[in-house]
C-alpha atoms as a PDB file:
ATOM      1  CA  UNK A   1      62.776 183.919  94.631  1.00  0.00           C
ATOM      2  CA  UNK A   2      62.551 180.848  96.502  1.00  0.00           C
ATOM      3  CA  UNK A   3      61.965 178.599  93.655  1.00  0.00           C
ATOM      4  CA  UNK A   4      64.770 180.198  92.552  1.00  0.00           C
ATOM      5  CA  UNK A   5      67.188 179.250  95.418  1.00  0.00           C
ATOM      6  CA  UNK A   6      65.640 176.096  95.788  1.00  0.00           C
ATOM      7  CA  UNK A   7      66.337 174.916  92.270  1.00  0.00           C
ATOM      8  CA  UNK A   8      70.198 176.133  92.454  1.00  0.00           C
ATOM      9  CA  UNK A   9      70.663 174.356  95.667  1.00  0.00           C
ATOM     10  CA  UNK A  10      69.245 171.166  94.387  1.00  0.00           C
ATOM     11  CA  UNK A  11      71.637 171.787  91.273  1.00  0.00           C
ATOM     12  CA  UNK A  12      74.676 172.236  93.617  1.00  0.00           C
ATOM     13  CA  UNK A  13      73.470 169.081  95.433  1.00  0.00           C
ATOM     14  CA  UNK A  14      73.620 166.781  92.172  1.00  0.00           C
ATOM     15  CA  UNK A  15      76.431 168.051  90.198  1.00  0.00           C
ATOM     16  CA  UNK A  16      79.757 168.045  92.259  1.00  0.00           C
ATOM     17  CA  UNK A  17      82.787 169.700  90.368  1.00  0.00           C
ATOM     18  CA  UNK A  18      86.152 167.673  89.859  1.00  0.00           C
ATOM     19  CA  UNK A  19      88.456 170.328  88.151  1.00  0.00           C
ATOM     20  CA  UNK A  20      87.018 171.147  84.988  1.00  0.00           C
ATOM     21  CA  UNK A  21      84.441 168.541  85.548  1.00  0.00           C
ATOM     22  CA  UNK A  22      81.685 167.652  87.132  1.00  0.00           C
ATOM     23  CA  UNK A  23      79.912 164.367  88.275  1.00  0.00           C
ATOM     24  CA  UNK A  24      76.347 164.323  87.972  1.00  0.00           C
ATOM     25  CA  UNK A  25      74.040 161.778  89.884  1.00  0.00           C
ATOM     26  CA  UNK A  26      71.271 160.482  88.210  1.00  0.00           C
ATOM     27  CA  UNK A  27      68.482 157.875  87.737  1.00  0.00           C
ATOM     28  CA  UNK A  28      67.804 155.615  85.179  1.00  0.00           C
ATOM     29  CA  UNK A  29      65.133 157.723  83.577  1.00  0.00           C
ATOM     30  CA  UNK A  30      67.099 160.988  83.449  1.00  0.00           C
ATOM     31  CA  UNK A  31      70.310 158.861  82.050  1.00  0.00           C
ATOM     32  CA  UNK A  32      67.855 156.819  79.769  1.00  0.00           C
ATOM     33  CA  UNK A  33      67.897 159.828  76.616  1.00  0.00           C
ATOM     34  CA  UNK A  34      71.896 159.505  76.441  1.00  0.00           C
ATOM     35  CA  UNK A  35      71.208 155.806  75.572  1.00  0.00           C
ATOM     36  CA  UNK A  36      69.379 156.475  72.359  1.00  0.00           C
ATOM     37  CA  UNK A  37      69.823 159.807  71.151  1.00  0.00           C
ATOM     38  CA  UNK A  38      69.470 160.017  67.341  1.00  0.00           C
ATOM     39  CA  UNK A  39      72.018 162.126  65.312  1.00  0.00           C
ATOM     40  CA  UNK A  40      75.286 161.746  63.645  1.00  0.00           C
ATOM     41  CA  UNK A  41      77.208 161.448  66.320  1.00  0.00           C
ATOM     42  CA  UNK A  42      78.530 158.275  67.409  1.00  0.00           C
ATOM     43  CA  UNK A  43      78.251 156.935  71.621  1.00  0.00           C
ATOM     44  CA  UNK A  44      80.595 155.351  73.824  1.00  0.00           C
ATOM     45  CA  UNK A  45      78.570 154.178  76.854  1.00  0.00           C
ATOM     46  CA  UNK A  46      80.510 152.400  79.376  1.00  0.00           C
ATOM     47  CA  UNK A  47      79.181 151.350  82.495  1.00  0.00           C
ATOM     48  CA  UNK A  48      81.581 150.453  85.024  1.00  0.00           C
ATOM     49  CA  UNK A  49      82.874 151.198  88.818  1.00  0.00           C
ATOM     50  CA  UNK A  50      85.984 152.013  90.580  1.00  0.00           C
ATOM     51  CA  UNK A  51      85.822 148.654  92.774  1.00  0.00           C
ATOM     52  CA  UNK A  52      85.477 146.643  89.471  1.00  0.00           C
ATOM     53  CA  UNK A  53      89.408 145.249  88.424  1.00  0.00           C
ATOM     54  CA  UNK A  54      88.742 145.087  84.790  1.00  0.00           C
ATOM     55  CA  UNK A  55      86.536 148.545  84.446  1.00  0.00           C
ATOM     56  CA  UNK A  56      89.576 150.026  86.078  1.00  0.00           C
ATOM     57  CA  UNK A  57      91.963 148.693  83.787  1.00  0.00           C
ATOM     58  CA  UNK A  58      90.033 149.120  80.634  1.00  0.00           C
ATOM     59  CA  UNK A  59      89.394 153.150  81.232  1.00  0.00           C
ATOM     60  CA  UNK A  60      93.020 153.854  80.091  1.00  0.00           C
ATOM     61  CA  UNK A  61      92.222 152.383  76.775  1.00  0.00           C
ATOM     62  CA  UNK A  62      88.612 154.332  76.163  1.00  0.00           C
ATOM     63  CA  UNK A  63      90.502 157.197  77.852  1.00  0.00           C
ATOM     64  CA  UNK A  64      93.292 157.161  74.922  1.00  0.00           C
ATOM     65  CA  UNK A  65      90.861 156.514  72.526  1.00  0.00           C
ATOM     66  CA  UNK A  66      88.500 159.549  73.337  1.00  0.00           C
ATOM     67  CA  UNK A  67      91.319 161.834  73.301  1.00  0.00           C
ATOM     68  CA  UNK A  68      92.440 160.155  69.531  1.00  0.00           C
ATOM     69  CA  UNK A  69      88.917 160.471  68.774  1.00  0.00           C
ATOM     70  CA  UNK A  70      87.796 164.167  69.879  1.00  0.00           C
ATOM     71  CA  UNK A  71      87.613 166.419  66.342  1.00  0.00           C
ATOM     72  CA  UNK A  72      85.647 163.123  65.080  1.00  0.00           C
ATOM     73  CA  UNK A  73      81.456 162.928  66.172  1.00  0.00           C
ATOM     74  CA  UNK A  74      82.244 160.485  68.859  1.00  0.00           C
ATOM     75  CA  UNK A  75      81.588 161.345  72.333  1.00  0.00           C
ATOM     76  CA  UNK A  76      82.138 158.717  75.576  1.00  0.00           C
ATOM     77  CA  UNK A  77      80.152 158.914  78.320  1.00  0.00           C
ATOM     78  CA  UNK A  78      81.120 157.286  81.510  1.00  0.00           C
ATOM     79  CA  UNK A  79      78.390 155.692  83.837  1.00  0.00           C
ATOM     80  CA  UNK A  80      80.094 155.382  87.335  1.00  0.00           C
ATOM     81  CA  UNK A  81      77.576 152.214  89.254  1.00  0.00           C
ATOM     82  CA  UNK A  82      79.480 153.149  92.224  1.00  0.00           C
ATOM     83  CA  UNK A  83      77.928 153.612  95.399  1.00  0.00           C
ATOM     84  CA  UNK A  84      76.769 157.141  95.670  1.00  0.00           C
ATOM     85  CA  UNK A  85      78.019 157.138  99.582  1.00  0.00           C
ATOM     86  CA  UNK A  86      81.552 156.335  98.414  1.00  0.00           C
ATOM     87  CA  UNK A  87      81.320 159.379  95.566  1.00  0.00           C
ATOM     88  CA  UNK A  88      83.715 161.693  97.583  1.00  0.00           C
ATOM     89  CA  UNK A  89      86.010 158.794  99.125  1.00  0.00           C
ATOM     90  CA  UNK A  90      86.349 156.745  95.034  1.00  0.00           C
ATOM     91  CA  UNK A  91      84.911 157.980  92.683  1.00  0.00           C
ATOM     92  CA  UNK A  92      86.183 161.699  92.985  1.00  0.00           C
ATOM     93  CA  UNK A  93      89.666 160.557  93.569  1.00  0.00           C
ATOM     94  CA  UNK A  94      89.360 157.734  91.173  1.00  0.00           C
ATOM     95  CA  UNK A  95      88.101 160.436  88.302  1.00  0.00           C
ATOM     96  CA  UNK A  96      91.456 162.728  89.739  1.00  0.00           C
ATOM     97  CA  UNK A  97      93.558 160.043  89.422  1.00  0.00           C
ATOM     98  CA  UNK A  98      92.947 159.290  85.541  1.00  0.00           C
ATOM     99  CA  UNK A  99      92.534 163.171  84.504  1.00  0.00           C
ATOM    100  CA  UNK A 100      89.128 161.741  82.985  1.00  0.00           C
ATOM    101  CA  UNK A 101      88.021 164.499  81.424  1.00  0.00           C
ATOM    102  CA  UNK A 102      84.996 162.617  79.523  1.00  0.00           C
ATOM    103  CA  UNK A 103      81.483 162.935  80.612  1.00  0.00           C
ATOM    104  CA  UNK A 104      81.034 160.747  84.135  1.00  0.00           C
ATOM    105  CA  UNK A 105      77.794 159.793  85.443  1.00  0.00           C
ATOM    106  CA  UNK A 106      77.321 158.376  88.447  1.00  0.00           C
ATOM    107  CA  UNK A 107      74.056 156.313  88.417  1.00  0.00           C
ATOM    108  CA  UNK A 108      72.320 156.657  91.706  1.00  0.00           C
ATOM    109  CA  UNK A 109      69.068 154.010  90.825  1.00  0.00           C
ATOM    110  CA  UNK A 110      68.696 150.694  92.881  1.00  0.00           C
ATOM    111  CA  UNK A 111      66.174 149.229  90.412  1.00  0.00           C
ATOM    112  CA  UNK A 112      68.677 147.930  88.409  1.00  0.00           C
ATOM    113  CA  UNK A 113      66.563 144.410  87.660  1.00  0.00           C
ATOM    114  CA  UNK A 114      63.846 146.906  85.871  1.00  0.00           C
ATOM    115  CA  UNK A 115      66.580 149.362  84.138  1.00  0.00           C
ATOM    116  CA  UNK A 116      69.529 146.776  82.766  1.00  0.00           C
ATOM    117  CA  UNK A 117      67.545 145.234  80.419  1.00  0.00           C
ATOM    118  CA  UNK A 118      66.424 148.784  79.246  1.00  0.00           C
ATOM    119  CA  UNK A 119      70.124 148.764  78.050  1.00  0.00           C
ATOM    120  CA  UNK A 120      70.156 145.891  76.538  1.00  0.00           C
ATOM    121  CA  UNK A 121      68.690 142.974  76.769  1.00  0.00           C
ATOM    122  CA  UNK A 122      71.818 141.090  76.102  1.00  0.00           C
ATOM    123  CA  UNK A 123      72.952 142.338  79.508  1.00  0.00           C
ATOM    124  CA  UNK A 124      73.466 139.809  82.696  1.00  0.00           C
ATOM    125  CA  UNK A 125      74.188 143.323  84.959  1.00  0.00           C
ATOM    126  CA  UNK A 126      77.892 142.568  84.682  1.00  0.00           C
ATOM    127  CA  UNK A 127      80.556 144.746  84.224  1.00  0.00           C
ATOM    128  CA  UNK A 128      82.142 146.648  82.606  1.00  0.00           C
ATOM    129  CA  UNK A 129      79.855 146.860  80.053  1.00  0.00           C
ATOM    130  CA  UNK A 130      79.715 148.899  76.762  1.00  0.00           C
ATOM    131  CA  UNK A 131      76.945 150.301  74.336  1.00  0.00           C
ATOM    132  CA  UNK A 132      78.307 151.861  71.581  1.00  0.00           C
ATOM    133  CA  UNK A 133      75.079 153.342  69.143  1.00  0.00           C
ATOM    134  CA  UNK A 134      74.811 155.646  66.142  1.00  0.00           C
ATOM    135  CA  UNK A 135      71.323 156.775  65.283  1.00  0.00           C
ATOM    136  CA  UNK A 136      69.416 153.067  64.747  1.00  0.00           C
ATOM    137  CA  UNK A 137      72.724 150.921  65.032  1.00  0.00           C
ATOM    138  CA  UNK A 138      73.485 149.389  67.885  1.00  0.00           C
ATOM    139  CA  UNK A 139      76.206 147.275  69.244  1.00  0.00           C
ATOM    140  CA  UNK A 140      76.534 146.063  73.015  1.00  0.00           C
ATOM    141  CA  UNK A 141      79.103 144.282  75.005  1.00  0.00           C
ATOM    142  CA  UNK A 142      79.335 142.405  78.927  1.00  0.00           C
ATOM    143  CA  UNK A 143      82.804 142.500  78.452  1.00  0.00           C
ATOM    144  CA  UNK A 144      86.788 144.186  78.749  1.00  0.00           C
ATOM    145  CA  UNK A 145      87.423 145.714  75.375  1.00  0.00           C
ATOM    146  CA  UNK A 146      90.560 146.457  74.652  1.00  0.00           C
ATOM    147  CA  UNK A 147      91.769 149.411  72.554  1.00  0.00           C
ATOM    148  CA  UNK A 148      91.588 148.217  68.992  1.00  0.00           C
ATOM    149  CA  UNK A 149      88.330 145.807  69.509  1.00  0.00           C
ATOM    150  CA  UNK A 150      86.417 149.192  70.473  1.00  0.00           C
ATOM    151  CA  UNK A 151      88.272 151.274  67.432  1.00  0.00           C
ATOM    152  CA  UNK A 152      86.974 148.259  65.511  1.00  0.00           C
ATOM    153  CA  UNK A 153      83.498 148.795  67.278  1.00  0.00           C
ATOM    154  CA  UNK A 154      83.514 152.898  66.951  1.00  0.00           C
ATOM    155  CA  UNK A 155      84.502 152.329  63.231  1.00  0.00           C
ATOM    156  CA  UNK A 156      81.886 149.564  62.557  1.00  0.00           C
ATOM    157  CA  UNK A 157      78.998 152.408  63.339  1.00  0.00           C
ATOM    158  CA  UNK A 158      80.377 155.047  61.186  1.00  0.00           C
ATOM    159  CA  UNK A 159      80.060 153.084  57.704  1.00  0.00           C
END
């Protein structure tokens, strides 16, 4: 019974409810199987932060897209580098704010000099930053992307 209690509290501690959805916090390892997951599905993986000007302006697109996008196998997932003490104060709001209704993940790892080159070893660490995969294919990109250059991406994977 206690493991019981024990493993629901530490659930309700890591996965915090906005609406209808929920932000979990995460480390690089348990966020590391989204990043190469091998199906038919085609990922959206863009890593970005409420303080960062052009993550924030960029969402709107991906946002648009994702709802275009949502009877084809595409799925976006969102990884917030936010601090995890500002989580209630930003990020919550921030999510609120832009009825983001995608997955959001808010990475809580420090090591970023061992994990960003796990992502790609294209990456400086800047962002916002986007990995966009399909089974083997791969395409990555320290950089704003607007609408149509990530359609062009999205589309690029599916052929």
């Amino acid at each position: 019974m206690k493991r019981v209690f024990f493993f629901i509290l530490t659930a309700l501690v890591f996965v915090v409810p906005v609406g209808g959805q929920s932000i979990e916090e995460v480390s690089f390892e348990e966020l590391s199987p989204l990043l190469r997951q091998n199906n038919d599905t085609t990922y959206v993986v863009n890593f970005w932060a409420t303080w960062c000007k052009p993550c924030v302006e960029e969402i709107p697109h991906f946002l648009e897209l994702a709802s275009e996008l949502k009877d084809e196998k595409v799925k976006f997932i969102f990884v917030s580098l936010d601090f995890p003490a500002q989580k209630e104060s930003r990020l919550l709001p921030f999510i609120e704010k832009y009825e983001m209704d995608e997955r959001v993940i808010l990475l809580n790892d420090p090591n970023s000099n061992e994990w960003i080159e796990k992502v790609s070893p294209d990456w400086s660490g800047a962002i916002p930053a986007t990995l966009v995969y399909r089974k083997e294919s791969s395409s990555f990109h320290e950089s704003s992307l607007s609408k149509e250059e990530l359609l062009t991406i999205i589309k690029s994977m599916t052929l």
